[in-house]
C-alpha atoms as a PDB file:
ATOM      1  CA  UNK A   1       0.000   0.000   0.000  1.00  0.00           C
ATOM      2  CA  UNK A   2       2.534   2.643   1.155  1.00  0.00           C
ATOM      3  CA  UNK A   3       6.030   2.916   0.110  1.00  0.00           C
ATOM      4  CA  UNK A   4       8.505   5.170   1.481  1.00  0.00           C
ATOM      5  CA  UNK A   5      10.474   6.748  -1.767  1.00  0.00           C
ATOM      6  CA  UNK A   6      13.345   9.064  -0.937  1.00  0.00           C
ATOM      7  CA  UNK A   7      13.932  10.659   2.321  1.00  0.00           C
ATOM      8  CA  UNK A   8      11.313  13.568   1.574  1.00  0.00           C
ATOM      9  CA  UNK A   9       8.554  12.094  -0.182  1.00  0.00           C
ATOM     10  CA  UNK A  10       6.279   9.701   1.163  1.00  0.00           C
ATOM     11  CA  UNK A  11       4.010   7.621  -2.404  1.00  0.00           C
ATOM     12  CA  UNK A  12       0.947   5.866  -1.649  1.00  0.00           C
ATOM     13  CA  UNK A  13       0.179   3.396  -4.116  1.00  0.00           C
ATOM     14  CA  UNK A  14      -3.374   1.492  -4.480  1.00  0.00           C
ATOM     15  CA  UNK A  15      -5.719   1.073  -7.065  1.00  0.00           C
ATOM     16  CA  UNK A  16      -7.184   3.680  -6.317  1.00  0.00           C
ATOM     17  CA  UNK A  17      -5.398   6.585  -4.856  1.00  0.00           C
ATOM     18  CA  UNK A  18      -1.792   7.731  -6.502  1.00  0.00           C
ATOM     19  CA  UNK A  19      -0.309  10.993  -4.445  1.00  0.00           C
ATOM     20  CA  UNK A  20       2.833  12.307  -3.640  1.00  0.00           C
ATOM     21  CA  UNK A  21       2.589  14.073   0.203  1.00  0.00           C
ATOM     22  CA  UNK A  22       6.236  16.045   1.262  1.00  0.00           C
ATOM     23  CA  UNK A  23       7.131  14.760   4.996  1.00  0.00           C
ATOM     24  CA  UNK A  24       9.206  16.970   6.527  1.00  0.00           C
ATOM     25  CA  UNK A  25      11.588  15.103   9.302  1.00  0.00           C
ATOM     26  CA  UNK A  26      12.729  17.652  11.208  1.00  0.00           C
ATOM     27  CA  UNK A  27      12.937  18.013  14.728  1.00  0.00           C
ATOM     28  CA  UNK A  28      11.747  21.778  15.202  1.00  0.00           C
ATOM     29  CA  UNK A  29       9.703  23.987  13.096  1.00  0.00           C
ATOM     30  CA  UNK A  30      10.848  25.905  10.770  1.00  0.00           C
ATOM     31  CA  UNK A  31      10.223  29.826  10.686  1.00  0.00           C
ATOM     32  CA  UNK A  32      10.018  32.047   7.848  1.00  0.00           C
ATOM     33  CA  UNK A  33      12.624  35.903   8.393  1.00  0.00           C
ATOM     34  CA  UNK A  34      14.579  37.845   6.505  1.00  0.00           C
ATOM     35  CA  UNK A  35      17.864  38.685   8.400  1.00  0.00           C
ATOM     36  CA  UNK A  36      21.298  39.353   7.013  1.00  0.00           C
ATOM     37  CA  UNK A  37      24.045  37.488   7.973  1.00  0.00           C
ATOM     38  CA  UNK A  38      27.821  37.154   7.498  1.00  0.00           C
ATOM     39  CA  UNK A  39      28.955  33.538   7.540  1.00  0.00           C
ATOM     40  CA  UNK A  40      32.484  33.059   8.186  1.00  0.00           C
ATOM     41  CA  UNK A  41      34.888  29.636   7.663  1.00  0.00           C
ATOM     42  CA  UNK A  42      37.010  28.341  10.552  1.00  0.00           C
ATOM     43  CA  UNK A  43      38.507  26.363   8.593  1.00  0.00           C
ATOM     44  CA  UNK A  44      39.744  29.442   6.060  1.00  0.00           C
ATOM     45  CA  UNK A  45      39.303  32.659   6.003  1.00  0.00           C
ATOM     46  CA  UNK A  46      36.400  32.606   3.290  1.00  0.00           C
ATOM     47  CA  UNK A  47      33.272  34.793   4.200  1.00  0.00           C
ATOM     48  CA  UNK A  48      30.314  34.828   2.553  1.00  0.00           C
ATOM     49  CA  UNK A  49      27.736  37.421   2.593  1.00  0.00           C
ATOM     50  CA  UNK A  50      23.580  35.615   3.339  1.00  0.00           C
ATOM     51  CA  UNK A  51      20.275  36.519   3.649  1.00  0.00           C
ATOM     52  CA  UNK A  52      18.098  33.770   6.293  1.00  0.00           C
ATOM     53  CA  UNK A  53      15.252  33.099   4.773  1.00  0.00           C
ATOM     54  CA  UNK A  54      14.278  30.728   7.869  1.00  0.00           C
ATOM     55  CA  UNK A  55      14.661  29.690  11.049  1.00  0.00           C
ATOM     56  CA  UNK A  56      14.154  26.787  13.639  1.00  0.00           C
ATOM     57  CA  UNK A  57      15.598  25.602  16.711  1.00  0.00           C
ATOM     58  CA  UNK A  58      18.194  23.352  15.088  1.00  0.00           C
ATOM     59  CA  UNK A  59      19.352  25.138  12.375  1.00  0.00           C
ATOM     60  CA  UNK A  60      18.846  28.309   9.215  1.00  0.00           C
ATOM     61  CA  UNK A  61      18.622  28.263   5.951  1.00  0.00           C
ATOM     62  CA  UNK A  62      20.789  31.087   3.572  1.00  0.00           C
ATOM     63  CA  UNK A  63      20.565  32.244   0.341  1.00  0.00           C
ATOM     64  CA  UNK A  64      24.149  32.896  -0.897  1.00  0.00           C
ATOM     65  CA  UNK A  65      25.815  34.096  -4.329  1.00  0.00           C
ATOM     66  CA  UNK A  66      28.153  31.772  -3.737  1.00  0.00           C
ATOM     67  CA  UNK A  67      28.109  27.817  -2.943  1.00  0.00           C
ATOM     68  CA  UNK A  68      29.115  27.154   0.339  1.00  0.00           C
ATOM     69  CA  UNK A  69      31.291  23.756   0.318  1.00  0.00           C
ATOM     70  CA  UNK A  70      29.310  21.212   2.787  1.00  0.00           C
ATOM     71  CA  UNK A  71      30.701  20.191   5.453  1.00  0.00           C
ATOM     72  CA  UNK A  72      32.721  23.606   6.397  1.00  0.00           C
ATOM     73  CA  UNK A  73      32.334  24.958   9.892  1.00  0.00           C
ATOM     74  CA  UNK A  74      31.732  28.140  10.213  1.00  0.00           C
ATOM     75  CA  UNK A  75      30.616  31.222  12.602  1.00  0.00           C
ATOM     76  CA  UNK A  76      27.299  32.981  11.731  1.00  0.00           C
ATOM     77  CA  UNK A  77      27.085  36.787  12.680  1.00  0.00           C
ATOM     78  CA  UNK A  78      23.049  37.679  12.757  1.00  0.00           C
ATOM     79  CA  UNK A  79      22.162  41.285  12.330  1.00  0.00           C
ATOM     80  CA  UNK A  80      20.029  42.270  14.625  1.00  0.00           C
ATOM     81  CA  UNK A  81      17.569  45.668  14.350  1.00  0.00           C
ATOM     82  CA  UNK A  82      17.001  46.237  18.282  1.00  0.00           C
ATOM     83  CA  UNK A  83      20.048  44.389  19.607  1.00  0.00           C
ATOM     84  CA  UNK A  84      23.636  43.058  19.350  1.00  0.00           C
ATOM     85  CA  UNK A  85      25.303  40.775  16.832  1.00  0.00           C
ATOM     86  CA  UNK A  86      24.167  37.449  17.121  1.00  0.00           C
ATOM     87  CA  UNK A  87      27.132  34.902  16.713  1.00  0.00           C
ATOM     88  CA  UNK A  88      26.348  31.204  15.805  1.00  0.00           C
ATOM     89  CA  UNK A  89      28.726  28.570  15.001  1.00  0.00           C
ATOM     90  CA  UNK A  90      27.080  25.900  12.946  1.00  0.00           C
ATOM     91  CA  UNK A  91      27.862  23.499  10.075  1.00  0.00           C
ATOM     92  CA  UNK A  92      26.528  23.769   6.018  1.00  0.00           C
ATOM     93  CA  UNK A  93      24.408  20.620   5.822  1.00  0.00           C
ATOM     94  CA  UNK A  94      23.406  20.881   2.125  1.00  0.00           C
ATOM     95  CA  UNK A  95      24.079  23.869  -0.650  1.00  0.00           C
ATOM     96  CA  UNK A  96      22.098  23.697  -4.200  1.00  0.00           C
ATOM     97  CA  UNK A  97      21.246  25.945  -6.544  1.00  0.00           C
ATOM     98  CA  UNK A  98      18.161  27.978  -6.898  1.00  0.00           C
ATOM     99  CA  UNK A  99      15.930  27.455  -9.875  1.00  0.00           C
ATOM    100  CA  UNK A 100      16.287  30.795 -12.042  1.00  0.00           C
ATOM    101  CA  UNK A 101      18.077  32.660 -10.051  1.00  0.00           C
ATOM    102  CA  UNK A 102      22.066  32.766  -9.451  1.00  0.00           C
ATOM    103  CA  UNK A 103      21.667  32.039  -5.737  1.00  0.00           C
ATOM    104  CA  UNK A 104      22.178  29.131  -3.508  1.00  0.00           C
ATOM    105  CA  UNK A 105      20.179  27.728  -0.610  1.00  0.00           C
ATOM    106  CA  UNK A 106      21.975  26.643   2.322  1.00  0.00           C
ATOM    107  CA  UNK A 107      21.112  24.465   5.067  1.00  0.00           C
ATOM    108  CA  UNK A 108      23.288  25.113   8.092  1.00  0.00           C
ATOM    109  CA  UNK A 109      23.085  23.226  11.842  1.00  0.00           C
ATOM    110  CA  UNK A 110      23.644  24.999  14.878  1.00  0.00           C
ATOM    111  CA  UNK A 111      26.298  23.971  16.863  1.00  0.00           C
ATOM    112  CA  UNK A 112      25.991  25.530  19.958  1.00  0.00           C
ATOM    113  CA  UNK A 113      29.228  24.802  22.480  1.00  0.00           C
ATOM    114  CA  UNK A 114      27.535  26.527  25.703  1.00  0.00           C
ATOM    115  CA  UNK A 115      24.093  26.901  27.405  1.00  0.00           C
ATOM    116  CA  UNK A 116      24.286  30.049  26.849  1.00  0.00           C
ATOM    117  CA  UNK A 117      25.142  29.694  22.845  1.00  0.00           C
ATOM    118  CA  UNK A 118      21.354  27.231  22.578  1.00  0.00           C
ATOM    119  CA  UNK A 119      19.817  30.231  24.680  1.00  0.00           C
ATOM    120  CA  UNK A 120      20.658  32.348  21.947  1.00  0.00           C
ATOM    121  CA  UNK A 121      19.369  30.503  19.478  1.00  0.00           C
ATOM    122  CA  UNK A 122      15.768  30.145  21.844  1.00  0.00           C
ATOM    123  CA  UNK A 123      15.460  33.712  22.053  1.00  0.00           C
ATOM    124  CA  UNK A 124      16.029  34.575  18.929  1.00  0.00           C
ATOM    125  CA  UNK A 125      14.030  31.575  17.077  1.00  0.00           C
ATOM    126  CA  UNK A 126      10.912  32.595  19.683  1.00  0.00           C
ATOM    127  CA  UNK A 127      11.563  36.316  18.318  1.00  0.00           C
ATOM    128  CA  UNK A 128      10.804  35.461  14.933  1.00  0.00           C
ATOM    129  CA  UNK A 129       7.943  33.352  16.265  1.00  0.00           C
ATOM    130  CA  UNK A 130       6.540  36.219  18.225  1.00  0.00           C
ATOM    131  CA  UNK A 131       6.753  38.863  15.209  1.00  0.00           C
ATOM    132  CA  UNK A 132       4.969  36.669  13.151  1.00  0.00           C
ATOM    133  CA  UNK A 133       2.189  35.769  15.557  1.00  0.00           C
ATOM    134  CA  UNK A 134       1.930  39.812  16.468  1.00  0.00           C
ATOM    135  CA  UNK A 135       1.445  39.942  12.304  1.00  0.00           C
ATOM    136  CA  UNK A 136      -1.736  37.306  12.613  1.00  0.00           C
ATOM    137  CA  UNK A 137      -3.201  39.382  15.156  1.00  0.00           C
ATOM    138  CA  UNK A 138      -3.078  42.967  13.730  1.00  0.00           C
END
């Protein structure tokens, strides 16, 4: 009846019923900003200039000119409006190009190091979740 297909898609398959449903396995939500950020190797000294285009508890997503190789390490510094830098460390987890454009989306993991590094990454992650529920009730 069901058959599992990739790690994204999930294909039912009966005489009856043929659909493709997107299953999402990650752990936290994901929420939808638009923050700059400067994303820095530790490995090198390559930076790369980003836009977020979302957040969640475990990790962003960038859109770069550039491909960022997979695997690299690197420090994230988060422009914030009302506040201080915001410096991540976290790891690119997947870089592909963008259908007709010249950009590339990034998937990057935080990697906190402290309890005070993943308390960061609360406050700011319920930030974006606040704005966008104080949007819903305007």
């Amino acid at each position: 009846m069901a058959k599992y297909a990739g790690r994204r898609r999930l294909i039912l398959r009966s005489p009856f019923l043929s659909r493709t449903f997107n299953t999402d396995k990650r752990r936290y939500l994901r929420y939808e900003v638009l923050d700059y950020a400067i994303i820095q190797s530790l490995d090198s000294f390559d930076t790369w200039q980003s836009v977020i285009v979302d957040i969640g508890l475990g990790g962003l997503q960038v859109r770069t000119r550039q491909p960022l190789p997979v695997g690299t390490i690197c420090k994230l510094q988060v422009g914030q409006t009302d506040e201080a830098t915001l410096n991540l460390r976290g790891e690119v987890r997947h870089c592909k190009p963008v259908d007709n454009s010249d950009l590339f989306a990034t998937g990057v993991r935080f990697m906190p190091d402290t309890h005070e590094e993943r308390m960061a990454i609360a406050e700011f992650v319920h930030g974006v979740f606040q704005r966008q529920c104080d949007l819903l009730t305007l």
